[in-house]
Protein backbone atom coordinates (compact mmCIF):
# COMPACT_ATOMS: atom_id res chain seq x y z
CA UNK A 1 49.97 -58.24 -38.22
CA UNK A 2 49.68 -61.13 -40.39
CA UNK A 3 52.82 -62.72 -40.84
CA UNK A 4 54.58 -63.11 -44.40
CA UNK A 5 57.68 -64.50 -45.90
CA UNK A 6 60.39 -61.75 -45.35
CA UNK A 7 62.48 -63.49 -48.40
CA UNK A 8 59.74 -63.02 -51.21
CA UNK A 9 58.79 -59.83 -52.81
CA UNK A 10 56.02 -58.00 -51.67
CA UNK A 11 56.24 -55.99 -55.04
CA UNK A 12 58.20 -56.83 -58.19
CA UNK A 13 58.16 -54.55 -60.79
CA UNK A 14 59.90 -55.76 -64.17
CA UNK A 15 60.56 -53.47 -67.25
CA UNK A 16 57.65 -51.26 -66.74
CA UNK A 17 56.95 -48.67 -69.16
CA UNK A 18 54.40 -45.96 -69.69
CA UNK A 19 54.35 -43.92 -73.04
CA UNK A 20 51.65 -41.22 -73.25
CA UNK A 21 50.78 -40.97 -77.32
CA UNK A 22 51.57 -37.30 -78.32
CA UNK A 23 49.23 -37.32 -81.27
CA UNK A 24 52.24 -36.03 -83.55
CA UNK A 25 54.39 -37.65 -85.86
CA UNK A 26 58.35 -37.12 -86.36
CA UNK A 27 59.65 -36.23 -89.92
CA UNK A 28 59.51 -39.96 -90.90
CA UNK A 29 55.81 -40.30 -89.98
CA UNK A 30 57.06 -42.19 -86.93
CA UNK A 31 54.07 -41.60 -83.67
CA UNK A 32 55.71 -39.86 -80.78
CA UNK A 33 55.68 -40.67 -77.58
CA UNK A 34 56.49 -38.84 -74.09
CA UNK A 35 58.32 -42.05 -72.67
CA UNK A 36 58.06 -41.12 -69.33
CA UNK A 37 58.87 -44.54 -67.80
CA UNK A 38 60.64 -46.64 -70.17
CA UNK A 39 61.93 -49.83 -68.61
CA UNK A 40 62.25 -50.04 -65.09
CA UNK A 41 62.26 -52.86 -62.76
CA UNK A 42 63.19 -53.19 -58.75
CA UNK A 43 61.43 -55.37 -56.09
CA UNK A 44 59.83 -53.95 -52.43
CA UNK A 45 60.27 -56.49 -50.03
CA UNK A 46 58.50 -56.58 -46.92
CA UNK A 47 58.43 -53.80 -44.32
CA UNK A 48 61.46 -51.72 -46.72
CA UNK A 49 61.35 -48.54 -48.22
CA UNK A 50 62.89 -47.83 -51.57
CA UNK A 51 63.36 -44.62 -52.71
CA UNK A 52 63.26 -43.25 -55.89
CA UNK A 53 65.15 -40.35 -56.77
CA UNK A 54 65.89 -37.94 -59.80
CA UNK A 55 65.27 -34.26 -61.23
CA UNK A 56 61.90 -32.86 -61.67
CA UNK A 57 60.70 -34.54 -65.21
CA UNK A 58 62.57 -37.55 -64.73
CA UNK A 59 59.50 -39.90 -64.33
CA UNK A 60 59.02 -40.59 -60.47
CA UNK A 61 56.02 -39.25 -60.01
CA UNK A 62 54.30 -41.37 -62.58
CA UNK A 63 56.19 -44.72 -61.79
CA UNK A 64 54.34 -44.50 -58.58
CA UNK A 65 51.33 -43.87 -60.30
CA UNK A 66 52.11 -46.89 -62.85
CA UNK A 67 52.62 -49.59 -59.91
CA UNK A 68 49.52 -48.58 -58.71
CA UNK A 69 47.40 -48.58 -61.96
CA UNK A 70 45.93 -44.96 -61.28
CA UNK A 71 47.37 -44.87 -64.81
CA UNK A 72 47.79 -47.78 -66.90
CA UNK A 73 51.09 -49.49 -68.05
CA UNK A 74 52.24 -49.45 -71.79
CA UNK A 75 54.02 -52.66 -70.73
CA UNK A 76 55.64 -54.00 -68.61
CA UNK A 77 54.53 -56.77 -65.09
CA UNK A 78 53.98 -55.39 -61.84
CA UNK A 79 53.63 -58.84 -59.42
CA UNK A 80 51.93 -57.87 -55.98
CA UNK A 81 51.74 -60.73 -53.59
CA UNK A 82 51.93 -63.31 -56.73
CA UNK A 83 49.35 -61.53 -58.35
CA UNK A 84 49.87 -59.09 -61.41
CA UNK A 85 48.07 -56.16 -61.23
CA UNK A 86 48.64 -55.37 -64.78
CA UNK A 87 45.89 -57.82 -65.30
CA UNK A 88 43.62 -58.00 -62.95
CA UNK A 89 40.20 -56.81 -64.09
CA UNK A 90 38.72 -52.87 -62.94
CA UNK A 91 36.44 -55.58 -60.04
CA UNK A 92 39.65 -57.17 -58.95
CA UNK A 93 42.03 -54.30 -58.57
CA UNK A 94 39.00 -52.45 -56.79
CA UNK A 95 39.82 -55.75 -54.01
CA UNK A 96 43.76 -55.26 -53.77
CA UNK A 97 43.55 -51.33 -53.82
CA UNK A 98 42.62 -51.47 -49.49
CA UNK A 99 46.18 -52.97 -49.83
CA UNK A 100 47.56 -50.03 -51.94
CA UNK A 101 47.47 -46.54 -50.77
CA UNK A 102 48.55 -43.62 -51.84
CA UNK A 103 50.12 -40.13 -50.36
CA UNK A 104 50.05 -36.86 -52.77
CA UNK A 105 53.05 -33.73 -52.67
CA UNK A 106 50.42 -31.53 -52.34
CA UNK A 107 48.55 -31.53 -48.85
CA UNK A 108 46.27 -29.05 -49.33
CA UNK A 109 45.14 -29.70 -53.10
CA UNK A 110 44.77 -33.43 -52.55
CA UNK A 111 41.88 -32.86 -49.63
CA UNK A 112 38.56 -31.93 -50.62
CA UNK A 113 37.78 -28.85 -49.21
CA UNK A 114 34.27 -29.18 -48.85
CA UNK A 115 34.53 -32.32 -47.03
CA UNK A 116 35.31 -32.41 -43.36
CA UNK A 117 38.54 -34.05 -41.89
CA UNK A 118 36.51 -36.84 -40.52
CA UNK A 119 34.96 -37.11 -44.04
CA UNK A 120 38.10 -37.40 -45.52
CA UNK A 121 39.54 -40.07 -43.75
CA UNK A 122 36.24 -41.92 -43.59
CA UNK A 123 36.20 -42.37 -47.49
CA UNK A 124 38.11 -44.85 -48.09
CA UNK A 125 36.30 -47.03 -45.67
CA UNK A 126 32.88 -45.60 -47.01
CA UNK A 127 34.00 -46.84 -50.69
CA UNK A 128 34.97 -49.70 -49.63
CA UNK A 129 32.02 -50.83 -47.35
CA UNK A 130 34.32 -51.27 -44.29
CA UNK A 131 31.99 -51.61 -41.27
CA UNK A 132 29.14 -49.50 -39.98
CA UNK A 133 28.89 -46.03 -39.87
CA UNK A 134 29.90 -46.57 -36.30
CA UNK A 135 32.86 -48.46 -36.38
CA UNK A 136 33.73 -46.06 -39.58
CA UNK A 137 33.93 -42.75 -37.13
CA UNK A 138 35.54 -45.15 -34.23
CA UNK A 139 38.06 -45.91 -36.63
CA UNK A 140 38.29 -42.25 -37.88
CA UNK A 141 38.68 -40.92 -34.37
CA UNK A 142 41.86 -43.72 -33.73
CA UNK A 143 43.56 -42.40 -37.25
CA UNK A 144 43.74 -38.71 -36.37
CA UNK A 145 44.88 -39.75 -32.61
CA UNK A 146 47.64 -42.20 -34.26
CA UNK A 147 48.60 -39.60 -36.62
CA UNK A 148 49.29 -36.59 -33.94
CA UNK A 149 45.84 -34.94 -35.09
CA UNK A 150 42.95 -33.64 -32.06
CA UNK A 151 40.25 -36.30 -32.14
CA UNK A 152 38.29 -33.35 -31.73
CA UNK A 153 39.01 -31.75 -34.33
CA UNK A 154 36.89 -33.80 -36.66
CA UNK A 155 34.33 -31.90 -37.86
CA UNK A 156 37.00 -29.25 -39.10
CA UNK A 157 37.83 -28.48 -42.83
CA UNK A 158 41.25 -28.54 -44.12
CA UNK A 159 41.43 -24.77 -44.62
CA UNK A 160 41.32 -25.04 -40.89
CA UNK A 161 44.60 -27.18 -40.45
CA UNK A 162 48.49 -26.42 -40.94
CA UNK A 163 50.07 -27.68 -43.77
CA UNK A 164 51.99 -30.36 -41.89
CA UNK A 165 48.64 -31.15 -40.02
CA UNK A 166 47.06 -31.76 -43.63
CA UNK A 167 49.64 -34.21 -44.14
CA UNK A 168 49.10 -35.86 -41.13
CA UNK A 169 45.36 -35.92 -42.86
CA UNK A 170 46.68 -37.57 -45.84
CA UNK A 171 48.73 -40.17 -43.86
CA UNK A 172 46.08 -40.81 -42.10
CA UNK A 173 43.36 -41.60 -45.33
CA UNK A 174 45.95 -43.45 -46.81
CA UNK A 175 46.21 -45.82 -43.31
CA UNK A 176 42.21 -46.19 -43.26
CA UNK A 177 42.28 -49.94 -44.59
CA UNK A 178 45.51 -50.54 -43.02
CA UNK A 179 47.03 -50.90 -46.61
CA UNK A 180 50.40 -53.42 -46.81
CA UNK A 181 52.29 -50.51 -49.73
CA UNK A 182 52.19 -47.00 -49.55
CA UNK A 183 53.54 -44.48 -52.11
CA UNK A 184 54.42 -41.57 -51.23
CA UNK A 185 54.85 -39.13 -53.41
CA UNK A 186 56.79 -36.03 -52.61
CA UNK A 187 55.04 -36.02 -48.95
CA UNK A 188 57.33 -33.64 -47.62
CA UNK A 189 58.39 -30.96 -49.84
CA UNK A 190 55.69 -28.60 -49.23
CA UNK A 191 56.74 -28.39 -45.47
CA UNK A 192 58.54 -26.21 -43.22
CA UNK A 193 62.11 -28.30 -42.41
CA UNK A 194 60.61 -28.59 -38.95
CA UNK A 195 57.91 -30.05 -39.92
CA UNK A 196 59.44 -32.37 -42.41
CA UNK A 197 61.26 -34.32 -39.72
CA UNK A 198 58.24 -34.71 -37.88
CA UNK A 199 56.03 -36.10 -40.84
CA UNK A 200 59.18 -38.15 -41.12
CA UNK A 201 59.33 -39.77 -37.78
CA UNK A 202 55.54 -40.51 -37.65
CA UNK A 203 55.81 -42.52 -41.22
CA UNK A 204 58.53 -44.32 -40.00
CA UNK A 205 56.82 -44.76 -36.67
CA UNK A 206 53.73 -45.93 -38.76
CA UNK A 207 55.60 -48.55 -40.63
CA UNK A 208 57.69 -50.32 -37.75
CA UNK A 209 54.21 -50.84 -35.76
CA UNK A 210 52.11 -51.98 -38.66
CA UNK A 211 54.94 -53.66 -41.16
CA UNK A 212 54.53 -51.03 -43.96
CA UNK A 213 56.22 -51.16 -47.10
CA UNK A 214 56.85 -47.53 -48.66
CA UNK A 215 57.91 -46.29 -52.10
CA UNK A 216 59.40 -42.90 -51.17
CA UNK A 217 59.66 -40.81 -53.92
CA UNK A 218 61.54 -37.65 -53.43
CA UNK A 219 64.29 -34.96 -54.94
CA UNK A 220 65.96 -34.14 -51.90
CA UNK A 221 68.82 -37.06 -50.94
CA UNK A 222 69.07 -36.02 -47.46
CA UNK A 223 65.51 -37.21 -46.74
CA UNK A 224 65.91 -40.28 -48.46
CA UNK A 225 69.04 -41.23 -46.89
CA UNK A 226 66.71 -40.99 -44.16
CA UNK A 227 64.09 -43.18 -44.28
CA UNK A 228 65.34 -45.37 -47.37
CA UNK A 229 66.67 -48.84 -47.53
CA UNK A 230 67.05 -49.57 -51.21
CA UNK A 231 67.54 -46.61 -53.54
CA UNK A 232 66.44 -46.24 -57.23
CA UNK A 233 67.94 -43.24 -59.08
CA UNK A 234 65.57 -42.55 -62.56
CA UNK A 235 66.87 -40.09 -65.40
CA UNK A 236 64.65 -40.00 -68.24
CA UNK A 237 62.23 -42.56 -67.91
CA UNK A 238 65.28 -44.95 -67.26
CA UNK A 239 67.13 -46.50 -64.28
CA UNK A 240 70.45 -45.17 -63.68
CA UNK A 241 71.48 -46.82 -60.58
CA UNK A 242 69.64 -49.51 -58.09
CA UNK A 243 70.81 -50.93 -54.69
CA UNK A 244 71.13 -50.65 -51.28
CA UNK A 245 70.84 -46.96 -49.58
CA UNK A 246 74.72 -47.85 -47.80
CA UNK A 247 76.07 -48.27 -51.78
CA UNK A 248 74.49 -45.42 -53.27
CA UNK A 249 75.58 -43.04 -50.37
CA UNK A 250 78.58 -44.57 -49.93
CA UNK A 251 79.88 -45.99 -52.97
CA UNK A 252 78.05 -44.06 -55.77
CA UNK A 253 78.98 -45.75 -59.04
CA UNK A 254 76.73 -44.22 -62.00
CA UNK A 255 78.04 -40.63 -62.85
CA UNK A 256 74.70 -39.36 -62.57
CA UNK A 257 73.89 -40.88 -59.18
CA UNK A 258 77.37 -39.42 -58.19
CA UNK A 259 76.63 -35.65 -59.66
CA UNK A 260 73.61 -35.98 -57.60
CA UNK A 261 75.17 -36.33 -54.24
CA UNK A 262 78.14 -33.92 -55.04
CA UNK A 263 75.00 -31.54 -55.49
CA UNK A 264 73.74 -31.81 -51.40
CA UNK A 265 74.40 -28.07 -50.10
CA UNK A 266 77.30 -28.29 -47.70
CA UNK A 267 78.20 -26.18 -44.86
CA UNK A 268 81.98 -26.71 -45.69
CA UNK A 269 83.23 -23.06 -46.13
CA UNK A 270 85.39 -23.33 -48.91
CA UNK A 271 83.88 -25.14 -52.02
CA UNK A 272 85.55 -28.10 -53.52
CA UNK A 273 87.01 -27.87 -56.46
CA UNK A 274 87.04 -31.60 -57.36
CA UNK A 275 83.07 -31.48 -57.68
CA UNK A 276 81.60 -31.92 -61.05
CA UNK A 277 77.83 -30.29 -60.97
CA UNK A 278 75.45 -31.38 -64.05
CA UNK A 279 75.04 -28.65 -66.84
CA UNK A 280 72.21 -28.02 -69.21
CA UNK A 281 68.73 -29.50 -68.55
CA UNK A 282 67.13 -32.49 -68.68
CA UNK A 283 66.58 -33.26 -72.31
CA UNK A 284 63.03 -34.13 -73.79
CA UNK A 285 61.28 -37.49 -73.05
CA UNK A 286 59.61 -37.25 -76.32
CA UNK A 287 62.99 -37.01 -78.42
CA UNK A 288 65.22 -38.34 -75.80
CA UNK A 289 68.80 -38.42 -76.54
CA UNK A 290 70.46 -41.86 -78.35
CA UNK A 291 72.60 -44.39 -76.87
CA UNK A 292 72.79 -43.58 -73.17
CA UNK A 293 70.41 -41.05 -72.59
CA UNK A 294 72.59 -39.42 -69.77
CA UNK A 295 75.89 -39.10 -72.33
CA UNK A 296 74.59 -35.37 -72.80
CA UNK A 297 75.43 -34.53 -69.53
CA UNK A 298 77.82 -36.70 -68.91
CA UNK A 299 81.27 -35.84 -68.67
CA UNK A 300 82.57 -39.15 -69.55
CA UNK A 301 80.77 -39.52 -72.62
CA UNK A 302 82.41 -40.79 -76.14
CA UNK A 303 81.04 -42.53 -79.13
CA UNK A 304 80.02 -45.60 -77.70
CA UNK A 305 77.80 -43.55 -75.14
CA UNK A 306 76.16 -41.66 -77.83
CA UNK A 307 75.09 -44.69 -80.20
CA UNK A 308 74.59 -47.86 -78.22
CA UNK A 309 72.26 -47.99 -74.73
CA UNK A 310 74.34 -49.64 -71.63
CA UNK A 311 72.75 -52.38 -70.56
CA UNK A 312 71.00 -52.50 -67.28
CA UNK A 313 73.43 -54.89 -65.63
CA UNK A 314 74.65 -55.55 -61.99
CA UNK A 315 78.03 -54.45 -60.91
CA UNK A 316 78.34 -55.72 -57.84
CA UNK A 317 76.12 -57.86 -55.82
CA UNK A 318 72.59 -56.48 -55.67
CA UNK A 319 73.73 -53.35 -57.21
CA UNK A 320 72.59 -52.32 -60.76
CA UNK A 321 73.44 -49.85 -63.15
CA UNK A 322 73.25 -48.69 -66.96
CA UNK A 323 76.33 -47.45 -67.53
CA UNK A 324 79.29 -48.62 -70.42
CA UNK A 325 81.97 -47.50 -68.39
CA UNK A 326 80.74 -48.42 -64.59
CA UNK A 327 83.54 -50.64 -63.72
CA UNK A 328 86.23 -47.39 -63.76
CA UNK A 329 84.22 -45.62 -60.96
CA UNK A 330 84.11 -48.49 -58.50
């Protein structure tokens, strides 16, 4: 494995955004936007695993996408190895993206199932013009081994596969030019809890032996506490909380982040009392609320929430939040 400095960034991502243009206008004539990321920033250092948490709609999904460029940025610098992708021409980008993989929620919809397995995880190294067409089904046949997957199995379709084994597919496309970040995006919820653990194990298996760096994005906290090192919680399009997986478990200081947690089903037999579960839904990202987008929810909230946005500050050391109030719930 090539060796890198531990102390720099592999990834730096600073106040990315990505607005998708609604074609409509507001009362005032004003465009609308659906600002699905508005803002965020957090670094991937080498060999960690942030993960990025928050309700269905809350932007994770496409942040993933962003710092990739499968879709590109309204704004915002995403610095990969020194290099920012945000400008790097289409030739360029097609260079770094052997470096750059990514893994979809969806096992079954993200293989092509007219395409065998060995097809499948041959592609990228077909695109890319990564050896002969020997060393390509060589290579194939060590992926599906590495990834718990019958060599022999490789003239099979994915119809033909579990869904766990289909992830075990997409894992192992995804480690075809032994990429350096991998986003993965919801790769366990579509599985059995059995099988979950066992996707689990083999990513973090994967990333000890080859120095991996992941972005994990999930909704379920237990996983994440998990696998996770850092740990970004999104609302919105916005960062609510950023720091170490220890703080955020341990010492949750946004009220979202902390509504979140006091959400994880427990096996306690007599509910607490003391816990304070989110109401309503998640409001709109194309009319999101003013001031702090959270105060609607929040049941903290006063004036200041509702008509001036916290700045995204840190609390305590490598610990960030957007929240007025933050210092009352350390």
């Amino acid at each position: 494995m090539e060796m890198e400095n531990k102390n720099h960034p592999l990834l730096k991502v600073t106040n990315l955004k990505q607005w998708f243009d609604t074609e409509k206008k507001d009362g005032n004539g004003k465009k609308l936007f659906v600002k699905a990321v508005d803002g965020v920033s957090f670094e991937v250092m080498f060999g960690e695993t942030l993960g990025v948490v928050g309700e269905s709609g809350c932007g994770k999904s496409t942040l993933g996408r962003t710092v990739l460029r499968l879709i590109e940025p309204t704004e915002g610098e995403i610095i990969y190895r020194d290099k920012n992708l945000s400008q790097l021409s289409k030739a360029e980008m097609r260079d770094i993206r052997k470096e750059l993989q990514i893994m979809f929620q969806d096992p079954y919809a993200s293989l092509n199932p007219r395409m065998t397995v060995g097809d499948i995880i041959a592609e990228p190294m077909d695109i890319q013009k990564t050896g002969d067409k020997k060393y390509r089904t060589k290579r194939t046949l060590e992926l599906m081994e590495l990834c718990g997957l019958d060599p022999s199995y490789i003239r099979r379709y994915p119809h033909e596969f579990s869904g766990g084994q289909r992830q075990r597919i997409g894992i192992a496309r995804a480690m075809a030019l032994n990429p350096k970040l991998i986003v993965a995006d919801e790769p366990v919820s579509a599985l059995d809890v059995s099988i979950q653990s066992q996707v689990l194990n083999l990513m973090m298996d994967l990333q000890e032996e080859f120095g991996l760096s992941l972005i994990f994005i999930s909704h379920d906290l237990s996983v994440v506490n998990h696998i996770a090192d850092k740990v970004l919680v999104m609302y919105l399009g916005k960062t609510m909380e950023y720091a170490n997986k220890e703080e955020i478990f341990e010492r949750p200081i946004h009220p979202y982040t902390r509504a979140l947690l006091q959400a994880i089903p427990s096996l306690d037999s007599e509910p607490d009392s003391k816990k304070q579960l989110l109401q309503g839904d998640i409001p709109s990202p194309i009319n999101p609320p003013t001031g702090c987008v959270f105060h609607t929810r929040c049941p903290y909230c006063d004036e200041l929430c509702t008509t001036k946005e916290p700045e995204y500050r840190e609390i305590a050391p490598n610990h960030m939040i957007s929240c007025h109030y933050g210092e009352k719930f350390i």
